[in-house]
Protein backbone atom coordinates (compact mmCIF):
# COMPACT_ATOMS: atom_id res chain seq x y z
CA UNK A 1 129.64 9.03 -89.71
CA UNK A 2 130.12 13.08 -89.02
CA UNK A 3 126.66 13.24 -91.42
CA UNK A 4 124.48 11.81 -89.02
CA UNK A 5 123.43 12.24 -85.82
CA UNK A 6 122.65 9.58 -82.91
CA UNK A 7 121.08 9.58 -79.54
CA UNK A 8 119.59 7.69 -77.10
CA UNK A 9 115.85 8.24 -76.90
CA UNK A 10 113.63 6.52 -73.90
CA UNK A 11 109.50 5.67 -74.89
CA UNK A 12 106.64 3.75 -73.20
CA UNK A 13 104.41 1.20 -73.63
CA UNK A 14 101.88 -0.35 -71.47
CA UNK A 15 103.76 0.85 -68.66
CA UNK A 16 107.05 -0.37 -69.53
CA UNK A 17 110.09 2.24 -70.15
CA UNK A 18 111.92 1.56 -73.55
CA UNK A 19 115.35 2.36 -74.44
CA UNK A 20 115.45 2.74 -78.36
CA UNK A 21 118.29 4.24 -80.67
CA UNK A 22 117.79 7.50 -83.12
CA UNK A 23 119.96 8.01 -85.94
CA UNK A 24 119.36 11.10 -88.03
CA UNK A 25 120.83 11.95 -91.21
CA UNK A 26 121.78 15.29 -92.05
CA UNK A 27 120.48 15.44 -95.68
CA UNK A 28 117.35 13.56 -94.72
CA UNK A 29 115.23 11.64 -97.89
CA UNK A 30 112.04 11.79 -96.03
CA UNK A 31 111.92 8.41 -95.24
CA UNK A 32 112.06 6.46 -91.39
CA UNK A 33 112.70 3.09 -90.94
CA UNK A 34 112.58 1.22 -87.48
CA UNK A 35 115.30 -1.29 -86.68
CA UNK A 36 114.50 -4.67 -84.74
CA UNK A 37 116.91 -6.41 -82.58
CA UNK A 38 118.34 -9.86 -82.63
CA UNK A 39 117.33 -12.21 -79.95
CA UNK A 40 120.89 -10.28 -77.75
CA UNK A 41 118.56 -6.83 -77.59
CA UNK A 42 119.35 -3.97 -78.88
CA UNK A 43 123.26 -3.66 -78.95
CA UNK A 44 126.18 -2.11 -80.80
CA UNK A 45 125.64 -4.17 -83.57
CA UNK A 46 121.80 -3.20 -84.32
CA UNK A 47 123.00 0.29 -83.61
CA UNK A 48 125.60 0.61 -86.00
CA UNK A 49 122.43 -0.86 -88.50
CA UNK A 50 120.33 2.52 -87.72
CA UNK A 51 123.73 4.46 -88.16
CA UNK A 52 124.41 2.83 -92.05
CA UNK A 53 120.43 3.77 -92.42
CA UNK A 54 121.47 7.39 -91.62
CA UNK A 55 124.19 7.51 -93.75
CA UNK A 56 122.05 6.32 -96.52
CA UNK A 57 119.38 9.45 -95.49
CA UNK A 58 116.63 7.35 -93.38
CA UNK A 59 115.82 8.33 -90.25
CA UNK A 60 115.96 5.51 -88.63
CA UNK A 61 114.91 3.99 -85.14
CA UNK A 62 116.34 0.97 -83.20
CA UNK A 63 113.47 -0.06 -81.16
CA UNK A 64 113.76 -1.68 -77.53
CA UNK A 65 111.56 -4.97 -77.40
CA UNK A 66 113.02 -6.22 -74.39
CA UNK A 67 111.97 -3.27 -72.21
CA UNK A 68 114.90 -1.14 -70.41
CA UNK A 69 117.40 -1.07 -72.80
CA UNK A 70 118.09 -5.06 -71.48
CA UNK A 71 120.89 -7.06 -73.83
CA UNK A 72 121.88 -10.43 -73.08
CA UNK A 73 124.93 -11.86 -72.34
CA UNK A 74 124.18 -15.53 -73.16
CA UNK A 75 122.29 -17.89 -75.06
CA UNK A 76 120.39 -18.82 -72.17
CA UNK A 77 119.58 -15.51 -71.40
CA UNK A 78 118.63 -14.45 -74.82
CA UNK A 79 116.18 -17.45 -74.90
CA UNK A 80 114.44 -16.21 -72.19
CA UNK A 81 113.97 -12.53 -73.08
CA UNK A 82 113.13 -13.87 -76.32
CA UNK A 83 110.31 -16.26 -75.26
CA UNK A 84 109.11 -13.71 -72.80
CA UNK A 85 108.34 -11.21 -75.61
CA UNK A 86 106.83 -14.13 -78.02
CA UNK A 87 105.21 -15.13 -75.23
CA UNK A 88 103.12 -11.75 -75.09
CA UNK A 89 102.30 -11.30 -78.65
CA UNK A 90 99.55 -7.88 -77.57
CA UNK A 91 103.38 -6.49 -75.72
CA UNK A 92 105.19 -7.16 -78.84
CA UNK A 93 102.45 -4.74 -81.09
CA UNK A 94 102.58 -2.18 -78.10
CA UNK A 95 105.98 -1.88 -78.25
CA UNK A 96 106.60 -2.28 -81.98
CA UNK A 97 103.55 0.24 -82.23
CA UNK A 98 105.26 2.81 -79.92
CA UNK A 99 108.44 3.14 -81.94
CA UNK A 100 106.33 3.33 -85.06
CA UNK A 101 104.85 6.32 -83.25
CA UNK A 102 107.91 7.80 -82.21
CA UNK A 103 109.45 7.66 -85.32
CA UNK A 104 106.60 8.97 -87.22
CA UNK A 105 106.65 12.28 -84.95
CA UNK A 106 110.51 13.03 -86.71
CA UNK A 107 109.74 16.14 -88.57
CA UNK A 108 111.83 14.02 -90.73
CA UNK A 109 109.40 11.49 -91.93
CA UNK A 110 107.16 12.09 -94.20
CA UNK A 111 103.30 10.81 -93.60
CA UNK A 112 103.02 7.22 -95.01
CA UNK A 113 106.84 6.58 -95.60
CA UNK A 114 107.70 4.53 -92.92
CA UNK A 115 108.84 1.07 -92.87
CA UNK A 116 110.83 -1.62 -90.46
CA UNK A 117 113.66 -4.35 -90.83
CA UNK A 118 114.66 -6.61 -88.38
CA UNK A 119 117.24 -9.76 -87.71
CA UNK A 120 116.66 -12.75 -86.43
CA UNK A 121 113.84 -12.18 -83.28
CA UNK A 122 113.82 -8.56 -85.25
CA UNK A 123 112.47 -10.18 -88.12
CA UNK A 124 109.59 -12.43 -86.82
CA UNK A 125 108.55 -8.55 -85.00
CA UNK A 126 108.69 -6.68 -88.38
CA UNK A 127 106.85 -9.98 -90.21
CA UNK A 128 104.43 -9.86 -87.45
CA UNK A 129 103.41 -6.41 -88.04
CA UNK A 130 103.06 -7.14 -91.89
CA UNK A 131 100.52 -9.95 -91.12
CA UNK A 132 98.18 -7.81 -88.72
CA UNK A 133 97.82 -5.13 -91.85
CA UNK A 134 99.79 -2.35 -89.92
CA UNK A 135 100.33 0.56 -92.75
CA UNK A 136 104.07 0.14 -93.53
CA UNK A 137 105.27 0.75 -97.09
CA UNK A 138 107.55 -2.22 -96.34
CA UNK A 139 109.54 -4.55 -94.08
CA UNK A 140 112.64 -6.22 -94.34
CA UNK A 141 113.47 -9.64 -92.37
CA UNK A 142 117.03 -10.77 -92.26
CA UNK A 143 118.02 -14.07 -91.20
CA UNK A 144 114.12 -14.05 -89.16
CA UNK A 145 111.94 -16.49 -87.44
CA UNK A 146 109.00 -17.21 -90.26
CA UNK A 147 106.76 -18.80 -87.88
CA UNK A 148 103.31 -17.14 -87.71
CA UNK A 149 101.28 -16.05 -84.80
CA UNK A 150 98.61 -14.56 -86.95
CA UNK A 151 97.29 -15.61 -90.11
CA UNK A 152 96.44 -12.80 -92.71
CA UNK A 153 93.10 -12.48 -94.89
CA UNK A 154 93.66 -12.29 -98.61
CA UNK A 155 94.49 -8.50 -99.07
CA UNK A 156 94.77 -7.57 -95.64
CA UNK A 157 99.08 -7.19 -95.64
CA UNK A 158 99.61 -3.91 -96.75
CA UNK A 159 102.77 -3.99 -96.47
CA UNK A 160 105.45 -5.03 -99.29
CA UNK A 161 107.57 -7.69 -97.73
CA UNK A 162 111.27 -8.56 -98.31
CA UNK A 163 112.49 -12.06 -96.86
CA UNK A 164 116.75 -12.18 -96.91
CA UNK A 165 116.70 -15.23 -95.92
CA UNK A 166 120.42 -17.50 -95.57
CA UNK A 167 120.16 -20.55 -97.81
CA UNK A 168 121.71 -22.78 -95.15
CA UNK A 169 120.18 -21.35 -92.16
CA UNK A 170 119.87 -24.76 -90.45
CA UNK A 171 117.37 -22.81 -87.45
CA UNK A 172 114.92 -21.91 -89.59
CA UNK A 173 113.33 -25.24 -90.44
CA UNK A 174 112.58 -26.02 -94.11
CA UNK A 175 109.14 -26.84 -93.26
CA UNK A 176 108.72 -23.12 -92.18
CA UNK A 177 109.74 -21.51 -95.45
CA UNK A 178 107.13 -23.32 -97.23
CA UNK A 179 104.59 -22.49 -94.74
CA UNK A 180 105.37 -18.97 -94.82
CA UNK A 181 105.60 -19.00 -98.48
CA UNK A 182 102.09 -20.44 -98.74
CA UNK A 183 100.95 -17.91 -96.23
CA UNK A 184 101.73 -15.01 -97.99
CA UNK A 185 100.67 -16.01 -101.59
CA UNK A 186 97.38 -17.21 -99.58
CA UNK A 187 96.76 -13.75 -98.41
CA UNK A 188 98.08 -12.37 -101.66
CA UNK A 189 100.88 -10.54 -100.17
CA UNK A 190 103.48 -8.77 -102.05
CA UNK A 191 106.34 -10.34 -100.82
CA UNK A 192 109.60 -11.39 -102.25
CA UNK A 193 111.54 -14.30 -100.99
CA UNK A 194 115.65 -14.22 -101.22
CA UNK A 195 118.20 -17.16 -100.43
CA UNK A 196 121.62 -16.73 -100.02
CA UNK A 197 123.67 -19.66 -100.94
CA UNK A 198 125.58 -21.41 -98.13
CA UNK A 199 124.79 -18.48 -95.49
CA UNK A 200 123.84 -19.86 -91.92
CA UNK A 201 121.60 -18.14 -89.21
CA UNK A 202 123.30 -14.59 -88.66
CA UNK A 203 124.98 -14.26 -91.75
CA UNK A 204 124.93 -10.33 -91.31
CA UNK A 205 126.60 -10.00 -88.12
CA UNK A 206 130.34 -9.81 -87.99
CA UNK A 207 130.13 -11.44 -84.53
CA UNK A 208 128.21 -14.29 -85.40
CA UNK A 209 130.84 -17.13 -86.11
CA UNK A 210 132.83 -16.19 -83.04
CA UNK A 211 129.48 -16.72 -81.17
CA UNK A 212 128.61 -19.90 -83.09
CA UNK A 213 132.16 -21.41 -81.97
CA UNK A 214 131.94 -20.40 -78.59
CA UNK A 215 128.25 -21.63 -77.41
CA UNK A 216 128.46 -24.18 -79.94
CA UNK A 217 125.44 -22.74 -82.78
CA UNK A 218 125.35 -22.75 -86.18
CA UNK A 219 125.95 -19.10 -86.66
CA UNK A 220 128.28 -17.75 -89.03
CA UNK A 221 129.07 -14.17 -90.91
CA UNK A 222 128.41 -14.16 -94.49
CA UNK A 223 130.25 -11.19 -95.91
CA UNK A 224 128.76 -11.69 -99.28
CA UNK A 225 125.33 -12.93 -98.32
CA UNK A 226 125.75 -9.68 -96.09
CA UNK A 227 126.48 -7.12 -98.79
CA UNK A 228 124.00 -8.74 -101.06
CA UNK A 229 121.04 -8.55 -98.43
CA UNK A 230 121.70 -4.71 -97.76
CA UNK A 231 121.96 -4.03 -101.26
CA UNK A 232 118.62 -5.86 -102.00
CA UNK A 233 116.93 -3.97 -99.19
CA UNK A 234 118.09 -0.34 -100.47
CA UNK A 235 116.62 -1.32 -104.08
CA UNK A 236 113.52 -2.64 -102.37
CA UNK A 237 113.30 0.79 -100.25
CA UNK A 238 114.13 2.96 -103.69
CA UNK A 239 111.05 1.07 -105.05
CA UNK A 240 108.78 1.61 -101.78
CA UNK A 241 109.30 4.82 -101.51
C-alpha cells in the first residue's frame, strides 16, 4: 500500500465528535467514496476497505456512525450501538451528511463524483441516503439491512443503487428483499439487485465465520461471493463515474 496514504481524521455533527478514516491515493481518479461500518464500528476491517479504494484511485472516507471512534467487542454490544443509531434516524443523516461534507472538501474529489458503500449496518446507512434523494452518483450495500425508514417518491432516488446481496443470508428476511425490490421499482429507482449463491450474512469479511462459530450466528466468509461483489462494485463505479 506505499501508493496511498491514510490518516485518522476527527469531524462533528450535532455536537458529537467523529472519528472517521482517510485514505488517499497517490494517482487520484477524481472520484471519493465514503465507507460505512458494520454493526462492530469502524475497525481494521472497514479500514483496510477505504485502503483497497485507494489503491484503486478513490479517495475514500470511512465514516464514524457510532460517534468517538466506538467499536464493539460483542454481539450484545454491537446491538446496542446499532439500535441506538437506527433509533435516531435525523443522527444517522447528520452524521452520514458530515462525512459526505468532509470528503467532498478533498481537493481530490471532483464536484458531483461522490458516492458511498457500506456492510451490513453500513449498508442500511448508504440505502438510507439513496431513499431521501441525497445527490450521490451511487451507493453500494454489501451484505445490508433492506428495511426502509423512508419511502421514496417515484423519481426522487437520484442515486444509482447496487444491492450485493448473499443468496443465503438467513438475517435478511426473504420478505425484505421483495419489499425492497418493490420499493425501488415503485419509485423508479435505478437499482440493480445481485445474489450470491450460498453466501451467508458477512460474506466479505475474513473474520466472519470465526465470529459466527464463536457467538453462535450465521456468519460466514465467502471468498468468491467476496471477489465477485468488489468486482461488481468497481464496474458499477467505472459506469457512475
Amino acid at each position: 500500500m506505499a501508493n496511498i496514504e491514510t490518516q485518522d481524521v476527527t469531524y462533528e455533527a450535532g455536537g458529537k465528535s467523529l472519528r472517521g478514516h482517510l485514505a488517499k491515493p497517490a494517482s487520484p481518479n477524481g472520484a471519493g467514496v465514503i465507507v460505512v461500518h458494520e454493526w462492530w464500528g469502524l475497525n481494521d476491517y472497514i479500514r483496510g476497505r477505504a485502503a483497497k479504494l485507494a489503491e484503486l484511485g478513490y479517495t475514500a472516507l470511512a465514516a464514524d456512525m457510532y460517534g468517538d471512534g466506538v467499536v464493539a467487542d460483542n454481539p450484545e454490544q454491537a446491538n446496542e450501538l446499532m439500535s441506538a443509531a437506527l433509533g435516531d434516524v435525523a443522527g444517522i443523516e447528520a452524521r452520514f451528511k458530515a462525512a459526505a461534507g468532509l470528503l467532498e472538501s478533498q481537493d481530490a474529489v471532483g464536484a458531483g463524483k461522490l458516492a458511498a458503500i457500506g456492510y451490513c449496518f453500513g449498508g442500511a446507512v448508504v440505502l438510507h441516503a439513496a431513499r431521501i434523494g441525497m445527490p450521490l452518483a451511487g451507493v453500494v450495500s454489501f451484505h445490508g439491512s433492506l428495511g426502509s425508514f423512508h419511502k421514496p417518491e417515484a423519481g426522487s432516488v437520484k442515486a444509482k443503487i447496487l444491492v450485493c446481496h448473499g443468496g443465503a443470508d438467513a438475517l435478511v428476511p426473504e420478505d425484505d428483499v421483495n419489499a425492497f425490490k418493490a420499493e425501488m421499482s415503485e419509485a423508479k429507482a435505478d437499482c440493480d439487485f445481485r445474489a450470491y449463491d450460498g453466501a451467508l450474512h458477512g460474506y466479505t469479511n475474513p473474520e466472519a465465520t470465526a465470529k459466527g462459530e464463536k457467538y453462535g450466528m450465521p456468519l460466514a466468509y465467502h471468498a468468491e461471493a467476496d471477489a465477485q461483489s468488489w468486482q461488481d462494485m468497481q464496474d458499477f463505479f467505472t459506469k457512475i463515474f
